[in-house]
Protein backbone atom coordinates (compact mmCIF):
# COMPACT_ATOMS: atom_id res chain seq x y z
CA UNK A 1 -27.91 -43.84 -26.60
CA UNK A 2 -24.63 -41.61 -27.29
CA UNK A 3 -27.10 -38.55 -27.47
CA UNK A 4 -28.18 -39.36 -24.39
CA UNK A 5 -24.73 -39.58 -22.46
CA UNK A 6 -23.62 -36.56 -24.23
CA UNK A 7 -26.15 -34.85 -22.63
CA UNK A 8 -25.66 -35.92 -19.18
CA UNK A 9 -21.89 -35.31 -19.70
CA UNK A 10 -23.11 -32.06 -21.13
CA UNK A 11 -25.56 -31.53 -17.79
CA UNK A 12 -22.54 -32.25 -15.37
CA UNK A 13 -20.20 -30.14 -17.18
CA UNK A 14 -22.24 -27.29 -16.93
CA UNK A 15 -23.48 -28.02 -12.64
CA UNK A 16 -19.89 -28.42 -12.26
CA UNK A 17 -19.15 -24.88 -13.88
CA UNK A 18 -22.12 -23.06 -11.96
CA UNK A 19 -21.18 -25.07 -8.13
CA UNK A 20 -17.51 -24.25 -8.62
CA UNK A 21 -18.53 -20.54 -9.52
CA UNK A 22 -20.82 -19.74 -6.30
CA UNK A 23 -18.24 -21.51 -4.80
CA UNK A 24 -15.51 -18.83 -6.24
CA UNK A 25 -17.91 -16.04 -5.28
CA UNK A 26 -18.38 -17.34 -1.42
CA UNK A 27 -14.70 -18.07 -1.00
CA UNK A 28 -14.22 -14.31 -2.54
CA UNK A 29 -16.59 -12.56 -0.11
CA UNK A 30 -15.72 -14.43 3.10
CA UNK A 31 -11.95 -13.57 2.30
CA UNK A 32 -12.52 -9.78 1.84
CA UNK A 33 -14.96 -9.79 4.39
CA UNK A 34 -12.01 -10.94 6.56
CA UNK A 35 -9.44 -8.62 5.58
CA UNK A 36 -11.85 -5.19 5.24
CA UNK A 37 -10.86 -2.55 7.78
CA UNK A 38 -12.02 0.87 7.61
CA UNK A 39 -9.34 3.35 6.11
CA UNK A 40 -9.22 6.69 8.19
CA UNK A 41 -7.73 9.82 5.58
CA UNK A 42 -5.20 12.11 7.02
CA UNK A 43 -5.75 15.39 5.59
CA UNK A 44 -3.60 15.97 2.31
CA UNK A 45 -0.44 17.74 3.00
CA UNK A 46 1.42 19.77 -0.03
CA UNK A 47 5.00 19.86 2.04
CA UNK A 48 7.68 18.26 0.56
CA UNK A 49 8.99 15.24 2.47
CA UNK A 50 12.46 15.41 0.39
CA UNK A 51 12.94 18.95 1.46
CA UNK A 52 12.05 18.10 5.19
CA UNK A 53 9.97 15.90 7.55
CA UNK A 54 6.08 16.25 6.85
CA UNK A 55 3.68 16.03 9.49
CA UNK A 56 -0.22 15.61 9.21
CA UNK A 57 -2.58 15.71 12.29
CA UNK A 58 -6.17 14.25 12.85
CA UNK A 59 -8.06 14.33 16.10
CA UNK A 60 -5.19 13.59 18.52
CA UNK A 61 -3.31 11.79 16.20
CA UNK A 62 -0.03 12.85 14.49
CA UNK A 63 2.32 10.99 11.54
CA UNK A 64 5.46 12.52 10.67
CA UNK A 65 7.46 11.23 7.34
CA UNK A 66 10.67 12.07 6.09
CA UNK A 67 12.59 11.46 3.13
CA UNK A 68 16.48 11.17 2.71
CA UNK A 69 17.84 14.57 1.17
CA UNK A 70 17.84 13.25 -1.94
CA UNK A 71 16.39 10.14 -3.11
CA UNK A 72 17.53 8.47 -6.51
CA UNK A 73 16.09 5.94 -8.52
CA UNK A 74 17.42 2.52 -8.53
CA UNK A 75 19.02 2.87 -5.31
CA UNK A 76 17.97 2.20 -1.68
CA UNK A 77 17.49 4.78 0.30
CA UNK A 78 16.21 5.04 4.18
CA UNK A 79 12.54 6.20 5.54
CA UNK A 80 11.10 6.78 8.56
CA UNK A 81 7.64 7.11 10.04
CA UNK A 82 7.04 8.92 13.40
CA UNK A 83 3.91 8.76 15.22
CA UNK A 84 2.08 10.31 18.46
CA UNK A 85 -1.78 9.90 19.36
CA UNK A 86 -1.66 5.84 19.21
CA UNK A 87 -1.46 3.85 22.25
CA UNK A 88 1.34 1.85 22.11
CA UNK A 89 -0.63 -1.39 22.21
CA UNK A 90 -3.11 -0.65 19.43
CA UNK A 91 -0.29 -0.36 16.06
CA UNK A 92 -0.04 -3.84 14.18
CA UNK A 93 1.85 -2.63 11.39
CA UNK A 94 3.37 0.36 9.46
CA UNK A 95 3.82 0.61 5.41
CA UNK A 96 4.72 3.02 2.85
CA UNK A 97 3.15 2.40 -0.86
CA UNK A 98 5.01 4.18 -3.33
CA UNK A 99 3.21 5.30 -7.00
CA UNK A 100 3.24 7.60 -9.61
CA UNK A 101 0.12 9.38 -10.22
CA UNK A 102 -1.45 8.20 -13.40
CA UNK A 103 1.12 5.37 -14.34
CA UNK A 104 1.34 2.03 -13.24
CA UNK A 105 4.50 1.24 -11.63
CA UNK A 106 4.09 -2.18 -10.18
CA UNK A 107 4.02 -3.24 -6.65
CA UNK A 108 6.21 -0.72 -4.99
CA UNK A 109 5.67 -1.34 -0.72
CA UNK A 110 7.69 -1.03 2.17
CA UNK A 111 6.89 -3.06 5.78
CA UNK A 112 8.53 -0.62 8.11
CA UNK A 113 9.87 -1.93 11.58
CA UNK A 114 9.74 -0.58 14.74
CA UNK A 115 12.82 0.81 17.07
CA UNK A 116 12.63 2.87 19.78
CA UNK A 117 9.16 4.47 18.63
CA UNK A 118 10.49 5.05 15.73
CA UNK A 119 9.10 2.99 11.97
CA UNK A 120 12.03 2.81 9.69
CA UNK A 121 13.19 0.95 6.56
CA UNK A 122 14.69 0.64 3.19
CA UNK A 123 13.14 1.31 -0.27
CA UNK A 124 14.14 1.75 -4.07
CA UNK A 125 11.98 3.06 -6.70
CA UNK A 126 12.40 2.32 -10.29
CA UNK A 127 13.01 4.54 -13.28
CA UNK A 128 9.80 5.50 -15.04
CA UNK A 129 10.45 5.30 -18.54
CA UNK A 130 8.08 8.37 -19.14
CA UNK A 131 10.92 10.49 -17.43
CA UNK A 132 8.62 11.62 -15.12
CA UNK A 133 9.75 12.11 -11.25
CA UNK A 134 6.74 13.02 -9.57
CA UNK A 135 5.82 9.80 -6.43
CA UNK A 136 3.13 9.63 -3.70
CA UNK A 137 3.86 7.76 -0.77
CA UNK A 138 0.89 6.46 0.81
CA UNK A 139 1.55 5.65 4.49
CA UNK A 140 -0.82 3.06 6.23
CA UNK A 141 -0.86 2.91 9.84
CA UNK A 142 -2.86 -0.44 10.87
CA UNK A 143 -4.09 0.03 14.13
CA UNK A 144 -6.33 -2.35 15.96
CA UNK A 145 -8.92 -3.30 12.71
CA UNK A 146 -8.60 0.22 11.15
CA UNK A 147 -5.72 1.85 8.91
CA UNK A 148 -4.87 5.58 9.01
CA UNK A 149 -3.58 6.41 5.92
CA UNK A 150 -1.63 10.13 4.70
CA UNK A 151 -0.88 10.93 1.66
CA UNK A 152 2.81 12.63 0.81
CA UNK A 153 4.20 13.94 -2.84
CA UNK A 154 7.52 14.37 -3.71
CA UNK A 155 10.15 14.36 -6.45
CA UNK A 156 12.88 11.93 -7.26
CA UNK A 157 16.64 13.47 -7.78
CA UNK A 158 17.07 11.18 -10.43
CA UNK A 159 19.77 8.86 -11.48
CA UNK A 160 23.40 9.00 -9.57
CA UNK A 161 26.46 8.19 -12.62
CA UNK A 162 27.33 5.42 -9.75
């Protein structure tokens, strides 16, 4: 008798396992099926958005980023996201995703706000223990179920004595 309720304990434990995995696997899909939008590439630009404003350009469309000057670690410092090309009605959102090639520096990402055309806001990167100073910003432009997406390197200043 106690082999037998072991196994039927055994039997639901195992259904139980396989149900809530397809169930896992269905709630997965139907979640990134929701949130997939295609990702347009600006073409890779080599300027240097802490020397000046970059621009990239792709068929019609144009995204300028700057860069303060100088940009320090552990400190906030302003950026700003221009575009032209995108009716005003189609842009849902701007962001700027910053990493270091290579190196995993955690969640790093900036929701930019809008003001006069213009997509601003704050950021502050974090000292890389490596020493290294080399950062991508990846801008996203999310624009009616598709993001637009450039690519910008540049170099940290460093560390201020402040």
């Amino acid at each position: 008798m106690l082999k037998k309720i072991f196994s039927l304990v055994l039997f639901v434990a195992v259904t139980a396992v396989f149900l809530y995995g397809l169930y896992l696997q269905f709630a997965n899909k139907n979640i990134t099926e929701q949130t997939v939008t295609s990702v347009i590439n600006f073409p890779y630009s080599d300027c240097q958005p802490e020397l000046r404003p970059c621009s990239v350009s792709l068929a019609g469309r144009q995204l300028r980023f700057s860069l303060p000057k100088q940009a320090f670690y552990l400190q906030v410092f302003p950026v700003e996201v221009s575009l032209a090309g995108f009716a005003g009605n189609e842009l849902e959102a701007v962001s700027i995703r910053f990493e270091m090639p290579g190196m995993n520096m955690a969640g790093n990402q900036v929701q930019l706000s809008v003001n006069k055309g213009l997509w601003h806001g704050k950021a502050m990167l974090p000292v890389c223990t490596s020493g290294r100073s080399d950062w991508q910003a990846m801008v996203d432009v999310k624009a009616k179920g598709k993001t637009y997406r450039a690519i910008f390197s540049f170099v940290v200043a460093g560390k201020t004595d402040s």
